[in-house]
PDB file of N, CA and C in Angstrom:
ATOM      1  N   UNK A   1     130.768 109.061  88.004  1.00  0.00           N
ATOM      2  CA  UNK A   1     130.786 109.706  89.302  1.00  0.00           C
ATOM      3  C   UNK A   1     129.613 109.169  90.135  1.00  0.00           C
ATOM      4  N   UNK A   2     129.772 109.152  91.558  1.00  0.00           N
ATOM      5  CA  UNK A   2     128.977 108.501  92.104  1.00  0.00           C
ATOM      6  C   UNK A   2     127.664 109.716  92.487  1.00  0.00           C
ATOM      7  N   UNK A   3     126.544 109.018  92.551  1.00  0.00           N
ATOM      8  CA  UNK A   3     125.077 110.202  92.594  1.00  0.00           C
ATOM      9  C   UNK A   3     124.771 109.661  94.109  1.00  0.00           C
ATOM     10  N   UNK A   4     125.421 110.920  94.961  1.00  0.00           N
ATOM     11  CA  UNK A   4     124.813 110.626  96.779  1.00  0.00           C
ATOM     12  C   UNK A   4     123.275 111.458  96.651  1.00  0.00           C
ATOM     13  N   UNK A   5     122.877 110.965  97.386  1.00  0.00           N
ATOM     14  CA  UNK A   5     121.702 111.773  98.209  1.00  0.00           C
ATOM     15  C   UNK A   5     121.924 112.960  98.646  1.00  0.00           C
ATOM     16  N   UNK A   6     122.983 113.585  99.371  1.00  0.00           N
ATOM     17  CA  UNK A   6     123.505 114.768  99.921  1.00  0.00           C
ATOM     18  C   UNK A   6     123.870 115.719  99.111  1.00  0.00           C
ATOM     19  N   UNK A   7     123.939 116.880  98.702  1.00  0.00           N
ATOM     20  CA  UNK A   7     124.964 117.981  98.071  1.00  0.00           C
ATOM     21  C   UNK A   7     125.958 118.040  99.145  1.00  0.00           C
ATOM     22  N   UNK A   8     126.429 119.776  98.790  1.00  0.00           N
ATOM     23  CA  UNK A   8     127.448 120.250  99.604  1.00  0.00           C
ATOM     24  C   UNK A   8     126.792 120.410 101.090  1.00  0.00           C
ATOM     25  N   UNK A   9     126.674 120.783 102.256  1.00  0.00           N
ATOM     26  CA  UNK A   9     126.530 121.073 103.239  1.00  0.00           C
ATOM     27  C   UNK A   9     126.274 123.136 103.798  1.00  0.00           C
ATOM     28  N   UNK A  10     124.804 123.313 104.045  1.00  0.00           N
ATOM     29  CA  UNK A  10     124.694 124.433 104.060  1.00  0.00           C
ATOM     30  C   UNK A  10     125.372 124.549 105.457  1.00  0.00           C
ATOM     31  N   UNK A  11     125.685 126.165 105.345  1.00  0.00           N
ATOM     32  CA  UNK A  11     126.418 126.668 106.763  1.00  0.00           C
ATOM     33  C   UNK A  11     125.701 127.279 107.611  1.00  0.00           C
ATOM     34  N   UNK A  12     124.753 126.687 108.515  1.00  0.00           N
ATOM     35  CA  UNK A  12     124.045 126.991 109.449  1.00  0.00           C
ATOM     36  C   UNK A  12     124.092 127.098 110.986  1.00  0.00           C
ATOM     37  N   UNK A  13     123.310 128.415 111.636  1.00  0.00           N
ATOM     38  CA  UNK A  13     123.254 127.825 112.825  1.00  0.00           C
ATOM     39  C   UNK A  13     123.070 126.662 113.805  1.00  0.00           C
ATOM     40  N   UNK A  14     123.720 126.076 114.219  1.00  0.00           N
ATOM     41  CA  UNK A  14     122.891 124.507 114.550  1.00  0.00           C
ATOM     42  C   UNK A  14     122.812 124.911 116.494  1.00  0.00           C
ATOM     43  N   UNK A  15     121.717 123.775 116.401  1.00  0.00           N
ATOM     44  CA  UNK A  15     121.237 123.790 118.110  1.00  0.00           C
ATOM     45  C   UNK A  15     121.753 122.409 118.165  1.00  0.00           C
ATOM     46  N   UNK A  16     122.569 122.393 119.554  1.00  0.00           N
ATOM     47  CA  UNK A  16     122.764 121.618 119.911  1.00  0.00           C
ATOM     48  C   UNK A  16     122.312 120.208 120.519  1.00  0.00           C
ATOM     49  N   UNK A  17     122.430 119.395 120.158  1.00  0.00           N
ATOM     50  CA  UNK A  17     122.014 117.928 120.628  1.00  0.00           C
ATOM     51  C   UNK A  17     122.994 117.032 121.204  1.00  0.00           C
ATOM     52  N   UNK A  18     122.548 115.811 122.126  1.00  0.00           N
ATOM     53  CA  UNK A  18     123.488 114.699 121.883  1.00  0.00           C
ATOM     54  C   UNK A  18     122.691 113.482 121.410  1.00  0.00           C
ATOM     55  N   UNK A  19     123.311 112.745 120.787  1.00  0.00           N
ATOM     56  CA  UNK A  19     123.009 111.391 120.272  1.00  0.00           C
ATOM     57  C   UNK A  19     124.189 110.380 120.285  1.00  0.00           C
ATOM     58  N   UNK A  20     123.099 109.328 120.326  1.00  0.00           N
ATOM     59  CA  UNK A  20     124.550 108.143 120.676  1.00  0.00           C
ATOM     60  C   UNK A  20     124.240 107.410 119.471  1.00  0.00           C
ATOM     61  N   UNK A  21     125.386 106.608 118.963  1.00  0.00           N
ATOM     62  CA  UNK A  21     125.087 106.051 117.462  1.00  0.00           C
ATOM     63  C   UNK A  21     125.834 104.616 117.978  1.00  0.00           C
ATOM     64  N   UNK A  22     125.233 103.418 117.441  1.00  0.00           N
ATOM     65  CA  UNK A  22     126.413 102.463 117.405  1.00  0.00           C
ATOM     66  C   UNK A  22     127.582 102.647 116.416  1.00  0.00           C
ATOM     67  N   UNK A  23     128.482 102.146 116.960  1.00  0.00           N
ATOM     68  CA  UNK A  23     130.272 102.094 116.245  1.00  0.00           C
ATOM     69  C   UNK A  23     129.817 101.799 114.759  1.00  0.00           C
ATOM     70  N   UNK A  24     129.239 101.362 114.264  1.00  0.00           N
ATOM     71  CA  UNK A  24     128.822 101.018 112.499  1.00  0.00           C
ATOM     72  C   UNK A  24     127.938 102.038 112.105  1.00  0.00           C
ATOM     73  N   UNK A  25     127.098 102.633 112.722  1.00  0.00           N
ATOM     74  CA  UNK A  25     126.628 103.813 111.820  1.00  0.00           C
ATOM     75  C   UNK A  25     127.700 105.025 111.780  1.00  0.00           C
ATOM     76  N   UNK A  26     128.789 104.899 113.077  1.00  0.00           N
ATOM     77  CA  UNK A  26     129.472 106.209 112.820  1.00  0.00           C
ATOM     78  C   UNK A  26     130.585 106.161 111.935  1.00  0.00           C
ATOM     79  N   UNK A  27     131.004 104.684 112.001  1.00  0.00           N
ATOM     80  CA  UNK A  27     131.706 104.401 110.850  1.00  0.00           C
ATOM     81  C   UNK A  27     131.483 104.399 109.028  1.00  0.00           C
ATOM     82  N   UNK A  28     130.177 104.431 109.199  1.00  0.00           N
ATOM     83  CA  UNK A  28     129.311 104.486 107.581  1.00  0.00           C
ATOM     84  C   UNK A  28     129.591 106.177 107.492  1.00  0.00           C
ATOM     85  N   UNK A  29     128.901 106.714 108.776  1.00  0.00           N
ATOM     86  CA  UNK A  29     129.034 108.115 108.482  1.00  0.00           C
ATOM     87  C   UNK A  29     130.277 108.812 107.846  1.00  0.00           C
ATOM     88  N   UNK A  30     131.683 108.426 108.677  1.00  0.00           N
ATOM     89  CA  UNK A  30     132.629 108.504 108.305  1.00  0.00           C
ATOM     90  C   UNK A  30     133.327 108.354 106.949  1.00  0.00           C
ATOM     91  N   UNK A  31     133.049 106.773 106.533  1.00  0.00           N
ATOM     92  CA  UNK A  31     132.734 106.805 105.028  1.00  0.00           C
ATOM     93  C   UNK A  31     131.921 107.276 104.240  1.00  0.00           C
ATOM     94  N   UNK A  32     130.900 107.804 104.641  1.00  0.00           N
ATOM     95  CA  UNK A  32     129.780 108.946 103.156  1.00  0.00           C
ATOM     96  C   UNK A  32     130.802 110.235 103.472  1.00  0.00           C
ATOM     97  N   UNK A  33     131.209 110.553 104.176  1.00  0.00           N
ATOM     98  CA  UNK A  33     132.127 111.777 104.453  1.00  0.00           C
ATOM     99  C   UNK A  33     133.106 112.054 103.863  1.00  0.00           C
ATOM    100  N   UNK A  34     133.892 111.183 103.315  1.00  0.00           N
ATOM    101  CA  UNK A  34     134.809 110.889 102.885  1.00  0.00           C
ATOM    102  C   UNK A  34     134.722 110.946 100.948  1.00  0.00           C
ATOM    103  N   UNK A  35     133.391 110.227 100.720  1.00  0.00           N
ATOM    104  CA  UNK A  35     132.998 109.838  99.522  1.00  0.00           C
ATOM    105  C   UNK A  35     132.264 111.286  98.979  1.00  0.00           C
ATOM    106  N   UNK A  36     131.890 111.630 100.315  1.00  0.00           N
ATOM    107  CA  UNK A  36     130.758 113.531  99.988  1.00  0.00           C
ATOM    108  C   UNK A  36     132.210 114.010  99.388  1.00  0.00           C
ATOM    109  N   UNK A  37     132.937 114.250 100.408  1.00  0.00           N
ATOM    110  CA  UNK A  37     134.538 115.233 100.230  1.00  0.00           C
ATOM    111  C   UNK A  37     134.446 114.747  98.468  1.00  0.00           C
ATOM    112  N   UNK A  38     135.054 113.684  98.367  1.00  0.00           N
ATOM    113  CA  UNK A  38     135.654 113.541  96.571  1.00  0.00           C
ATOM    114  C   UNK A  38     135.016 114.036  95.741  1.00  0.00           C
ATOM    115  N   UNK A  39     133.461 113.138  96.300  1.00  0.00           N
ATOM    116  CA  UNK A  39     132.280 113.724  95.025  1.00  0.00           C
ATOM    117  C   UNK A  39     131.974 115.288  94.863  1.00  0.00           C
ATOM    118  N   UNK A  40     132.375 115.977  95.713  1.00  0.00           N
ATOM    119  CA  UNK A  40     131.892 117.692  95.493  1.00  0.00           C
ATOM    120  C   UNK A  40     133.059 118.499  95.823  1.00  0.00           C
ATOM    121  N   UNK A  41     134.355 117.716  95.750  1.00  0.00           N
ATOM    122  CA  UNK A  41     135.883 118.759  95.607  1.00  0.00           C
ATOM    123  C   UNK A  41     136.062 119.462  96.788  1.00  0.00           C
ATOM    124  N   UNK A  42     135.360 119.254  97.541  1.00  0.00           N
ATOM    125  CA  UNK A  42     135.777 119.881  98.719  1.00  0.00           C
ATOM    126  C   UNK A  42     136.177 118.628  99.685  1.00  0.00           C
ATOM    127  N   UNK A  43     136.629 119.342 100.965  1.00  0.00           N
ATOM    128  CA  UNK A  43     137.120 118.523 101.974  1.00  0.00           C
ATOM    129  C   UNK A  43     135.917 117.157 102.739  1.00  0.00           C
ATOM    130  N   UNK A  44     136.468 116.652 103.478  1.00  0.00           N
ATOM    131  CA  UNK A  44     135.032 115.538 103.600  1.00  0.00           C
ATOM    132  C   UNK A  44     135.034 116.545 105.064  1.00  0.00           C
ATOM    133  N   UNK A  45     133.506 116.482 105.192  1.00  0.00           N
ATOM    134  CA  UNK A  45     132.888 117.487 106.039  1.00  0.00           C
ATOM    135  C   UNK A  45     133.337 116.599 107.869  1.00  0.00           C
ATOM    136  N   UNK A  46     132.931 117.034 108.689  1.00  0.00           N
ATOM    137  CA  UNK A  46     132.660 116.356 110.021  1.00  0.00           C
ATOM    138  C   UNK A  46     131.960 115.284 109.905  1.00  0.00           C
ATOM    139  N   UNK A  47     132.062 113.944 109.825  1.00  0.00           N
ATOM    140  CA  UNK A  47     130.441 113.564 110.018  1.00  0.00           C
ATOM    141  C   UNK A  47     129.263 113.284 110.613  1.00  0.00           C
ATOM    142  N   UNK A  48     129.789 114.002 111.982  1.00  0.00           N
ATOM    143  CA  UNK A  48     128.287 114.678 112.750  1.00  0.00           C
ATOM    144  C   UNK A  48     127.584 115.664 111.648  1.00  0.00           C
ATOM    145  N   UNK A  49     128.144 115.935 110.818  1.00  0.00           N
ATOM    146  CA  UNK A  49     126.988 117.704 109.944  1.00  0.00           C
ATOM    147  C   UNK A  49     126.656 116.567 109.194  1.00  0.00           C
ATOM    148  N   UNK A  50     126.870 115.319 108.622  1.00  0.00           N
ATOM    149  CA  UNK A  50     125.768 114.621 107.752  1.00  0.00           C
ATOM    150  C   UNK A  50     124.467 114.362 108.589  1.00  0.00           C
ATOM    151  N   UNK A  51     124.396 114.132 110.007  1.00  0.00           N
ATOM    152  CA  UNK A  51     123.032 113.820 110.438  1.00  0.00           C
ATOM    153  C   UNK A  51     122.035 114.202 110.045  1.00  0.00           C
ATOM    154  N   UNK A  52     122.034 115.699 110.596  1.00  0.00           N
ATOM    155  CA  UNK A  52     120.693 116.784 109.825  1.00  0.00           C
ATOM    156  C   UNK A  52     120.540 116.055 108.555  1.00  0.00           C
ATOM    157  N   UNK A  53     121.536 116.761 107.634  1.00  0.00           N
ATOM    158  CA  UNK A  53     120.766 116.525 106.413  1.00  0.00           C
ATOM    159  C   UNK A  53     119.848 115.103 105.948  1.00  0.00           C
ATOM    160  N   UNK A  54     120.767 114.267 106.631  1.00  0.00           N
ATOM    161  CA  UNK A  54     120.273 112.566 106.497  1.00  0.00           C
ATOM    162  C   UNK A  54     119.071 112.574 106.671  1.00  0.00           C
ATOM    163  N   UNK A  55     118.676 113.086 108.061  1.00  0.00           N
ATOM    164  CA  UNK A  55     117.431 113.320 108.823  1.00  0.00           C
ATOM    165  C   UNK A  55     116.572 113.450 107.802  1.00  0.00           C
ATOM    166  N   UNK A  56     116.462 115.043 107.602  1.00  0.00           N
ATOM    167  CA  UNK A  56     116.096 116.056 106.422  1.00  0.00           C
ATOM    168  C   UNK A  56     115.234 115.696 105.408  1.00  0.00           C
ATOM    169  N   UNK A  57     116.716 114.804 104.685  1.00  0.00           N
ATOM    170  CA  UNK A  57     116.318 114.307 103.646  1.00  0.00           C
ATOM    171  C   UNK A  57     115.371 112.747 103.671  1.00  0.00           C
ATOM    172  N   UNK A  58     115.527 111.968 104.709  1.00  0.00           N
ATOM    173  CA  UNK A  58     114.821 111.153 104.938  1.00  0.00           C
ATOM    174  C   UNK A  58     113.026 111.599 105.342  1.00  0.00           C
ATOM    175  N   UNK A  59     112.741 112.728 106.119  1.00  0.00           N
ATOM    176  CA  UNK A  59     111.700 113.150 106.765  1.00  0.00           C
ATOM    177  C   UNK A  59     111.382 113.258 104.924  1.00  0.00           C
ATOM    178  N   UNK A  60     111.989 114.464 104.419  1.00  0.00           N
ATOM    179  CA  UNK A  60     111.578 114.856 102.953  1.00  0.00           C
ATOM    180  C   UNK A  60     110.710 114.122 101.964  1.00  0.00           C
ATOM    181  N   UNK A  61     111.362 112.983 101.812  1.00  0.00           N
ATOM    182  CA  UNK A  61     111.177 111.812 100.969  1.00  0.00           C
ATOM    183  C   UNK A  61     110.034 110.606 101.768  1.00  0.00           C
ATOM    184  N   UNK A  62     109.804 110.972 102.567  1.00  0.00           N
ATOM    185  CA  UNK A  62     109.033 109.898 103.825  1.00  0.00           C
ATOM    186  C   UNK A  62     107.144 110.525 103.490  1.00  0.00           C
ATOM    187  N   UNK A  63     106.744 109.551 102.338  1.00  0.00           N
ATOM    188  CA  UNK A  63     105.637 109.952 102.276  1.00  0.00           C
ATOM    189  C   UNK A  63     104.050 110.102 103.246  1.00  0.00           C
ATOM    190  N   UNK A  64     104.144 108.585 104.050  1.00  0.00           N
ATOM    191  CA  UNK A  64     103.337 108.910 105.022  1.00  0.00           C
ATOM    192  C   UNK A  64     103.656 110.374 106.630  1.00  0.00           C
ATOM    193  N   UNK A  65     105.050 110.433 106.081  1.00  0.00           N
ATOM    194  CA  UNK A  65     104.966 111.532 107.124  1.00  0.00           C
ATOM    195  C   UNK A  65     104.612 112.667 106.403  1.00  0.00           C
ATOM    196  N   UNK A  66     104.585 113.171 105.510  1.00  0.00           N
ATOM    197  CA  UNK A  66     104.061 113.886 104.718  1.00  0.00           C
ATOM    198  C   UNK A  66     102.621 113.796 104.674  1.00  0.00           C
ATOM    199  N   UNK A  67     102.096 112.873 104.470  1.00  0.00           N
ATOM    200  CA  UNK A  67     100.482 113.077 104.149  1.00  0.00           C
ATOM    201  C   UNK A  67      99.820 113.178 106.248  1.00  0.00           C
ATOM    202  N   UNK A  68     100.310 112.817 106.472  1.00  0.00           N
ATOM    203  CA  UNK A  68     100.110 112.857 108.429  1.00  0.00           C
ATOM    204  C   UNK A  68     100.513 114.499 108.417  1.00  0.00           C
ATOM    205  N   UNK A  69     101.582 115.004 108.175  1.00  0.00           N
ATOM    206  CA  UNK A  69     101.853 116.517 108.440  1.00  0.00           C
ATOM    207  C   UNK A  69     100.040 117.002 107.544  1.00  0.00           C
ATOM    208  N   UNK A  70      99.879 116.546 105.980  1.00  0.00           N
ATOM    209  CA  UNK A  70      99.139 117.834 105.115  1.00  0.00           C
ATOM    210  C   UNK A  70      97.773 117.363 106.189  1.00  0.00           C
ATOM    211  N   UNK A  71      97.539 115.826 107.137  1.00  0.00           N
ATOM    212  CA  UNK A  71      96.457 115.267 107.610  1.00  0.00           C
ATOM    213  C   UNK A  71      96.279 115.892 108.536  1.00  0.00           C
ATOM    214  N   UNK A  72      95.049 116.889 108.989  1.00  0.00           N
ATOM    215  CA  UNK A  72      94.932 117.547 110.197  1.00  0.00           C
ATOM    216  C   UNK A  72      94.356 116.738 111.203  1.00  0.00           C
ATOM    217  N   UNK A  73      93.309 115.951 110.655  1.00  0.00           N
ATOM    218  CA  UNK A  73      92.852 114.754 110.931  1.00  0.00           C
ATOM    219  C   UNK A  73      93.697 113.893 111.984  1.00  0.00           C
ATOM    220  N   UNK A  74      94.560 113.165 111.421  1.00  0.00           N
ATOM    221  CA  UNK A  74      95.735 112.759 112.327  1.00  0.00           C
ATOM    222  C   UNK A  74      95.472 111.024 112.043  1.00  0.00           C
ATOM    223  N   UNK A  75      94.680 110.873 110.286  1.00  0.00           N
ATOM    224  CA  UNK A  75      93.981 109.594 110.659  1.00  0.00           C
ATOM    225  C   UNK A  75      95.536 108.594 109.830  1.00  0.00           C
ATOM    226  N   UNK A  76      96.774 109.189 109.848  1.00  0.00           N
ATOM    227  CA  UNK A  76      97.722 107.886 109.593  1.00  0.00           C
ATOM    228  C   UNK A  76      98.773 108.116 110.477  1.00  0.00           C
ATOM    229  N   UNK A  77      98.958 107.432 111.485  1.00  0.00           N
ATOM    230  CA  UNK A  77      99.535 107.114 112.480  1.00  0.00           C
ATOM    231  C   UNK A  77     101.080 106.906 112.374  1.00  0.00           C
ATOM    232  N   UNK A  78     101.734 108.033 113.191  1.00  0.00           N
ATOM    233  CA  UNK A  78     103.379 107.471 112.935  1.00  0.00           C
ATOM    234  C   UNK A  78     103.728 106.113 113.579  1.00  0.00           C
ATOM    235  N   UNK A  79     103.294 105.673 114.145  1.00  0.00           N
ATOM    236  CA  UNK A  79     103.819 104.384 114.771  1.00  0.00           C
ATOM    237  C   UNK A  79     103.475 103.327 114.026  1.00  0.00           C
ATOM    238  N   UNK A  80     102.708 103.327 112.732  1.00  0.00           N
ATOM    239  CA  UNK A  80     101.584 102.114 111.654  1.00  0.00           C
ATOM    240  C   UNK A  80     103.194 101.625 111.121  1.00  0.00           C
ATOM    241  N   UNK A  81     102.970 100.115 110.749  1.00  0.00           N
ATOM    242  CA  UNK A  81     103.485  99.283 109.875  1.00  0.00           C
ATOM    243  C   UNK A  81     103.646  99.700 108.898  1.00  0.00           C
ATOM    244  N   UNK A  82     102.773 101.187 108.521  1.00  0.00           N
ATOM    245  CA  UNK A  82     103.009 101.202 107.002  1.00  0.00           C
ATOM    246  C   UNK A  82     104.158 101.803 106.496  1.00  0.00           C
ATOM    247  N   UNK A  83     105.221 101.211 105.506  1.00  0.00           N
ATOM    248  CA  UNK A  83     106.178 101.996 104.798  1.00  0.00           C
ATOM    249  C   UNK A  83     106.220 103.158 103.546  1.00  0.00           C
ATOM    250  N   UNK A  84     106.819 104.037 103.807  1.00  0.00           N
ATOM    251  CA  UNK A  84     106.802 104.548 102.648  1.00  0.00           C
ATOM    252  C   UNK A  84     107.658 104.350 101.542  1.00  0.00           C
ATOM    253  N   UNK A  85     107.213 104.485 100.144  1.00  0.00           N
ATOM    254  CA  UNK A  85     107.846 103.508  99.414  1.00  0.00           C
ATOM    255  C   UNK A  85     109.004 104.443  98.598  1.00  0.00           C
TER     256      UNK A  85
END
């Protein structure tokens, strides 16, 4: 079975946004949507509701944004070259 990044999709209030995506990310989206649906027996979700979590889970896992949030300081810069690994 395939191991996504995503679970199921919590059912939340959402605030509204717009965003514009090029035709290939909405098409990827479309396909993790599809692949979410099989992998967790349920239906494949919208795939506007993968954004958040993508987001989410990217901010989550994003270590210099993490140590900049615990940094009150402010001494690692979101705009730096540096990656998190």
């Amino acid at each position: 079975m395939t191991k996504l990044k995503l679970g199921p999709l919590a059912d939340d209030k959402p605030v509204k946004i717009s965003v514009e995506l090029p035709a290939a990310v909405h098409r990827d989206l479309v396909a993790y949507a599809q692949v979410l649906g099989r992998t967790t027996g349920q239906t494949a979700p919208d795939p506007s509701k993968l954004i958040v979590p993508m987001v989410e889970r990217f901010m989550a896992t994003d270590r210099a944004f993490a140590k900049a949030r615990r940094d009150r300081s402010g001494q690692v810069a979101f705009g730096s070259a540096e990656k998190s690994g």
